[in-house]
Each structure stands twice: as structure tokens, then as C-alpha cells.
N, C-alpha and C. Protein backbone atom coordinates (compact mmCIF):
# COMPACT_ATOMS: atom_id res chain seq x y z
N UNK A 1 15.40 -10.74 -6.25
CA UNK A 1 13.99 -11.02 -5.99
C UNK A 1 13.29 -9.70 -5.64
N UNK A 2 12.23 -9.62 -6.34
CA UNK A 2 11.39 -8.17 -6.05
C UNK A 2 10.32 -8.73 -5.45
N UNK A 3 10.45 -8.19 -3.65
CA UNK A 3 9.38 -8.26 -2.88
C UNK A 3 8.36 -7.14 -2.87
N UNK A 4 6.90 -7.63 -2.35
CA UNK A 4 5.89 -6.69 -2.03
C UNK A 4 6.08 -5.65 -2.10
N UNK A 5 6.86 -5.29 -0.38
CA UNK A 5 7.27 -4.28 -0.43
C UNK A 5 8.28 -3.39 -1.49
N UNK A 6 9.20 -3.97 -1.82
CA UNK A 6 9.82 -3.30 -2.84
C UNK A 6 9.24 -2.61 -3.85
N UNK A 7 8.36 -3.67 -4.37
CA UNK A 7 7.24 -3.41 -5.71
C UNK A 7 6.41 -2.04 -5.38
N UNK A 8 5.85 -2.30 -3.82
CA UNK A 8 4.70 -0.83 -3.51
C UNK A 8 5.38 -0.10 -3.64
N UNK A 9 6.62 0.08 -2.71
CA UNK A 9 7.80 1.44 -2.69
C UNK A 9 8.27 1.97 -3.90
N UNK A 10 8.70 1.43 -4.84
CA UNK A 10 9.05 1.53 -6.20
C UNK A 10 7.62 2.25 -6.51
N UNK A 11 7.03 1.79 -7.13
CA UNK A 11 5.44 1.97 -7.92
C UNK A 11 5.09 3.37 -7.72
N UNK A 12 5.63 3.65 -6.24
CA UNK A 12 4.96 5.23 -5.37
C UNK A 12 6.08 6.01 -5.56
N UNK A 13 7.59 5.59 -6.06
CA UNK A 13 8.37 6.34 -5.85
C UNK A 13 8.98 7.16 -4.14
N UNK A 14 8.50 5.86 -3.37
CA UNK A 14 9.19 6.19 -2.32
C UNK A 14 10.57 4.94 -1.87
N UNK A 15 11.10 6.08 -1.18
CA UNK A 15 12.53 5.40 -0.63
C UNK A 15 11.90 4.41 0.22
N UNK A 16 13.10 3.58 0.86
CA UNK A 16 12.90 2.70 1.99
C UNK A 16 12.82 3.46 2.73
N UNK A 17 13.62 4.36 2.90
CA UNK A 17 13.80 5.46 4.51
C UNK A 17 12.23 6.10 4.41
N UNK A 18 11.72 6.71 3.66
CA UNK A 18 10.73 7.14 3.52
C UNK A 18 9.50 5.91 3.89
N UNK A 19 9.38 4.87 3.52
CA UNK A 19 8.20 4.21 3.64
C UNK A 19 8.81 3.80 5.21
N UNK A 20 9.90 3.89 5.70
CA UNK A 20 10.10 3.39 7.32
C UNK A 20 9.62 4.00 8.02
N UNK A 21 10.00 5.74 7.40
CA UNK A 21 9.26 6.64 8.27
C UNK A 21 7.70 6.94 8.52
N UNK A 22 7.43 6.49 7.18
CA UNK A 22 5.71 6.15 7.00
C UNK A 22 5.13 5.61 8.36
N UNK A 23 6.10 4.52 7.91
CA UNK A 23 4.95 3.16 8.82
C UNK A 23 5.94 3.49 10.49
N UNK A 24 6.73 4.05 10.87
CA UNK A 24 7.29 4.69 12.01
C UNK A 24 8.02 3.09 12.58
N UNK A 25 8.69 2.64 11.42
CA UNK A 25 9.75 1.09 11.41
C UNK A 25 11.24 2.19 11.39
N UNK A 26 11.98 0.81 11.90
CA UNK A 26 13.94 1.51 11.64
C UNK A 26 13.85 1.34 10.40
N UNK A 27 15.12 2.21 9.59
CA UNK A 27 15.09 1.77 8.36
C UNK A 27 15.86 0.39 8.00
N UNK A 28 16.45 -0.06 9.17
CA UNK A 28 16.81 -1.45 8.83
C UNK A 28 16.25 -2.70 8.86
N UNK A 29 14.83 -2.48 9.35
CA UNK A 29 13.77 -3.38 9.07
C UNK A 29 13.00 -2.89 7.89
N UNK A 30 12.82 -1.98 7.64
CA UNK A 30 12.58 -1.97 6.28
C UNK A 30 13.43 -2.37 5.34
N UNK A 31 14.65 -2.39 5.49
CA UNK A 31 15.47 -2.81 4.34
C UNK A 31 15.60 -4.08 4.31
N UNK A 32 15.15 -4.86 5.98
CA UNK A 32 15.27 -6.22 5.63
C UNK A 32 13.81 -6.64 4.88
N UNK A 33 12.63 -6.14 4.89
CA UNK A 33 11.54 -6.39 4.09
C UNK A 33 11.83 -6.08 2.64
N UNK A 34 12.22 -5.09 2.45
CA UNK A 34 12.83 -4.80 1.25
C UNK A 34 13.16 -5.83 0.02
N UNK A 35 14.39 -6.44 1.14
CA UNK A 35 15.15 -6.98 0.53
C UNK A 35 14.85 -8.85 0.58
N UNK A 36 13.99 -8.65 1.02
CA UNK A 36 13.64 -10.42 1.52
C UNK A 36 14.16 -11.50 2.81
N UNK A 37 14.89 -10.39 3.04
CA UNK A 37 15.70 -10.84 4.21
C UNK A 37 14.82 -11.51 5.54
N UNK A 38 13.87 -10.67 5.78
CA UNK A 38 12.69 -10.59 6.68
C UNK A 38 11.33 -10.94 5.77
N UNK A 39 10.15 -11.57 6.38
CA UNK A 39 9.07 -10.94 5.58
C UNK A 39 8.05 -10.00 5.87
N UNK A 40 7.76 -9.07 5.06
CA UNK A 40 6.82 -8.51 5.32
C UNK A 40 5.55 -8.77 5.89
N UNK A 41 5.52 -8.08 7.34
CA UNK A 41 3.93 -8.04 7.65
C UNK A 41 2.82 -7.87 7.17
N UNK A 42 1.59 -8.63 7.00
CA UNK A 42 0.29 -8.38 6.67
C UNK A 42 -0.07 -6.08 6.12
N UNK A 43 -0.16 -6.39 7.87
CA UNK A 43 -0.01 -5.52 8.67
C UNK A 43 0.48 -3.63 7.67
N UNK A 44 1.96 -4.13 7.08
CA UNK A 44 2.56 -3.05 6.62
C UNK A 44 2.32 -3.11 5.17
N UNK A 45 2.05 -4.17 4.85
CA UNK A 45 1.39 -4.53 3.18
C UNK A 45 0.14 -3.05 2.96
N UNK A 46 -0.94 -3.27 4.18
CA UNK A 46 -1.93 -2.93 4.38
C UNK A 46 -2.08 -0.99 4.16
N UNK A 47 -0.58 -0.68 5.24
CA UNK A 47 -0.32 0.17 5.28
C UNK A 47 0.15 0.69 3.75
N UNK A 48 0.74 0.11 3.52
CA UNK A 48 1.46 0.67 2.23
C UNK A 48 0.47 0.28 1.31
N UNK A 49 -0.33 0.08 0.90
CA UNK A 49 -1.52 0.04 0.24
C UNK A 49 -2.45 0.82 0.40
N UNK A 50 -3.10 1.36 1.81
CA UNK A 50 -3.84 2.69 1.82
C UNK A 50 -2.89 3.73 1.47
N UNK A 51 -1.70 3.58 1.76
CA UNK A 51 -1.14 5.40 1.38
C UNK A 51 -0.83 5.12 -0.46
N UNK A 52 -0.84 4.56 -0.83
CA UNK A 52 -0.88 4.54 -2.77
C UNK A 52 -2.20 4.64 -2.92
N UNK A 53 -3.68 4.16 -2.43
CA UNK A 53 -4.82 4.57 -2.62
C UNK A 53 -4.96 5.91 -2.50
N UNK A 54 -4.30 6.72 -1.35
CA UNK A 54 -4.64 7.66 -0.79
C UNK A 54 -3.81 8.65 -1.95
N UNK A 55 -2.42 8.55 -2.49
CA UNK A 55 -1.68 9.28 -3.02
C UNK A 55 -2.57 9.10 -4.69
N UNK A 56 -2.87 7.86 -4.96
CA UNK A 56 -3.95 7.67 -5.74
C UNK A 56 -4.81 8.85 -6.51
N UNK A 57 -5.35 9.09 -5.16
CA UNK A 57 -6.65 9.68 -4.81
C UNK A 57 -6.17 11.05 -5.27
N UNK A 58 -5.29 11.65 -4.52
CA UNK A 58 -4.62 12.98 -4.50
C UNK A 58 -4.34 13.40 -5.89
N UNK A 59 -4.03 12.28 -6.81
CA UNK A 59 -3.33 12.51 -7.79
C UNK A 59 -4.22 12.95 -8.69
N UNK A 60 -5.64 12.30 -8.77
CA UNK A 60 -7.00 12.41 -9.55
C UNK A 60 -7.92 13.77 -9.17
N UNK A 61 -7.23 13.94 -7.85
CA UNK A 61 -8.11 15.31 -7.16
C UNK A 61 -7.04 16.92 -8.15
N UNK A 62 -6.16 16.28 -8.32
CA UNK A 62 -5.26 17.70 -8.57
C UNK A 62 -5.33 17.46 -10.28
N UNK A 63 -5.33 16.56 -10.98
CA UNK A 63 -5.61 16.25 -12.50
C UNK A 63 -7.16 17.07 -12.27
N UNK A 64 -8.37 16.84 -11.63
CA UNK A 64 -9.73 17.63 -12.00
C UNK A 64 -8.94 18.95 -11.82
N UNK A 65 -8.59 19.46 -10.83
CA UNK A 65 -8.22 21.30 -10.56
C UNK A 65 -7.32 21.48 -11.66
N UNK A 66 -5.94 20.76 -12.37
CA UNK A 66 -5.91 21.30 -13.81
C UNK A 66 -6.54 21.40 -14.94
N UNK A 67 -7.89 20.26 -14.69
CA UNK A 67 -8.53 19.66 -15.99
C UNK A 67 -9.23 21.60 -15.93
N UNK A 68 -9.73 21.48 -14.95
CA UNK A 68 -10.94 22.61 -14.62
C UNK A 68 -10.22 24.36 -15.07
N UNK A 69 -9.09 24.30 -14.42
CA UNK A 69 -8.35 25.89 -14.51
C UNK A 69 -8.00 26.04 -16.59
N UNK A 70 -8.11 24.53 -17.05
CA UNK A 70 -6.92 24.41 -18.50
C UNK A 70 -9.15 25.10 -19.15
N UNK A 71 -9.94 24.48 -18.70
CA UNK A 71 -11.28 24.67 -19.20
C UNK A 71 -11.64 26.55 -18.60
N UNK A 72 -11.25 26.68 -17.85
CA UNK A 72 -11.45 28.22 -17.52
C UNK A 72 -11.18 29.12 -17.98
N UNK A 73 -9.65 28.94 -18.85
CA UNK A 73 -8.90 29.84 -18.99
C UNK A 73 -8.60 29.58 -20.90
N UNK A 74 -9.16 28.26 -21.36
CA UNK A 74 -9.55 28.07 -22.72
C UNK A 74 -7.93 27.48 -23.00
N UNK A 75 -7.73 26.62 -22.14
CA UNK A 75 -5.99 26.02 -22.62
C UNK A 75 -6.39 24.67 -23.46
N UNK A 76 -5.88 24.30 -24.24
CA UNK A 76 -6.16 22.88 -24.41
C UNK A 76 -5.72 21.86 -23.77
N UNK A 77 -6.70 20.66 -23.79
CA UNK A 77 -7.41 19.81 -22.99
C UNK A 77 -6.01 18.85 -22.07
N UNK A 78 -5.36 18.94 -23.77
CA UNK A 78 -3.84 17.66 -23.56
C UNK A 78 -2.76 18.58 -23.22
N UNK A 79 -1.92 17.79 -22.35
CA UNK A 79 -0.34 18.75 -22.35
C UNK A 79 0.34 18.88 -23.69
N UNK A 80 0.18 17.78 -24.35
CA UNK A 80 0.90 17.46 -25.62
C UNK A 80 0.65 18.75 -26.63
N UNK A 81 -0.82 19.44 -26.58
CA UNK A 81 -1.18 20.25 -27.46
C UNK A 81 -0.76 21.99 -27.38
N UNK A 82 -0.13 21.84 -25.93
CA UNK A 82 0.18 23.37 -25.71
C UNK A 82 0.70 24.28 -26.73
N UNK A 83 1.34 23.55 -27.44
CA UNK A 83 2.76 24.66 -28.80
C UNK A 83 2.12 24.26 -30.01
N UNK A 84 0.56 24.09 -29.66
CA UNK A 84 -0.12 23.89 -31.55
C UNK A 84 -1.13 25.45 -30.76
N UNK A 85 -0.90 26.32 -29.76
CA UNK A 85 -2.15 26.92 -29.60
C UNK A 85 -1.25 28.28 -29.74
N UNK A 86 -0.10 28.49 -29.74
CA UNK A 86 1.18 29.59 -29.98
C UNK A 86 0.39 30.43 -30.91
């Protein structure tokens, strides 16, 4: 069974230990959310939902600063196109 939590953690590419340490849980309550054992709090849903908005966010802020440096420096637009500009 793939819970909530599992699904957010996965999606973000974070560990259990990592999202325990996030939300400042043992990692054995995270593993019981994890795993269905326990259920997940509202609460840590919430949490783990602003930090994927937030990593989100980060991810779109650093795509403009390559979009911008690849337009400065005359690279093309796509990664895919780098070895047609050789």
C-alpha cells in the first residue's frame, strides 16, 4: 500500500530519515507513517506539502538563472541541442 506520505517522500526524492528529520519526528514514526502502520497526521501532510512547494519553487528559480546565463552567453535554449552547436 502506497501511503501519503510515502507518495510525497518518493515524488521529492527524500528518504524517510530525511523527511523525519524535516518534520524533527524519530525515524520510527516516520516509518510507521510510511508504511501504514500509523496514520499520518493532517499536520505532517501539511508539512510535507509546503517543503515540495517550496523545493518546487527553488527548482523554477534556478531553471530562470540557467534559462538566463544559456541566453547571455548564446547557448541553446534545450539541453538536448548542446552537440548540434559543436
Amino acid at each position: 500500500m502506497t501511503t501519503m506520505f510515502k507518495l510525497v517522500c518518493d515524488s521529492y526524492g527524500l528518504s524517510v530519515r530525511e523527511a523525519a528529520k524535516f518534520l524533527d519526528a524519530k525515524p520510527d514514526t516516520a516509518k510507521s507513517w510510511s508504511s501504514g502502520r500509523n496514520p499520518t497526521p493532517e499536520s505532517v501532510i501539511d508539512k510535507l506539502t509546503w517543503l515540495s512547494v517550496r523545493i518546487d519553487v527553488a527548482a523554477r528559480e534556478e531553471l530562470l538563472k540557467i534559462e538566463e546565463t544559456r541566453a547571455k552567453h548564446g547557448l541553446p535554449e534545450k539541453s538536448g541541442d548542446w552537440h548540434r552547436r559543436r
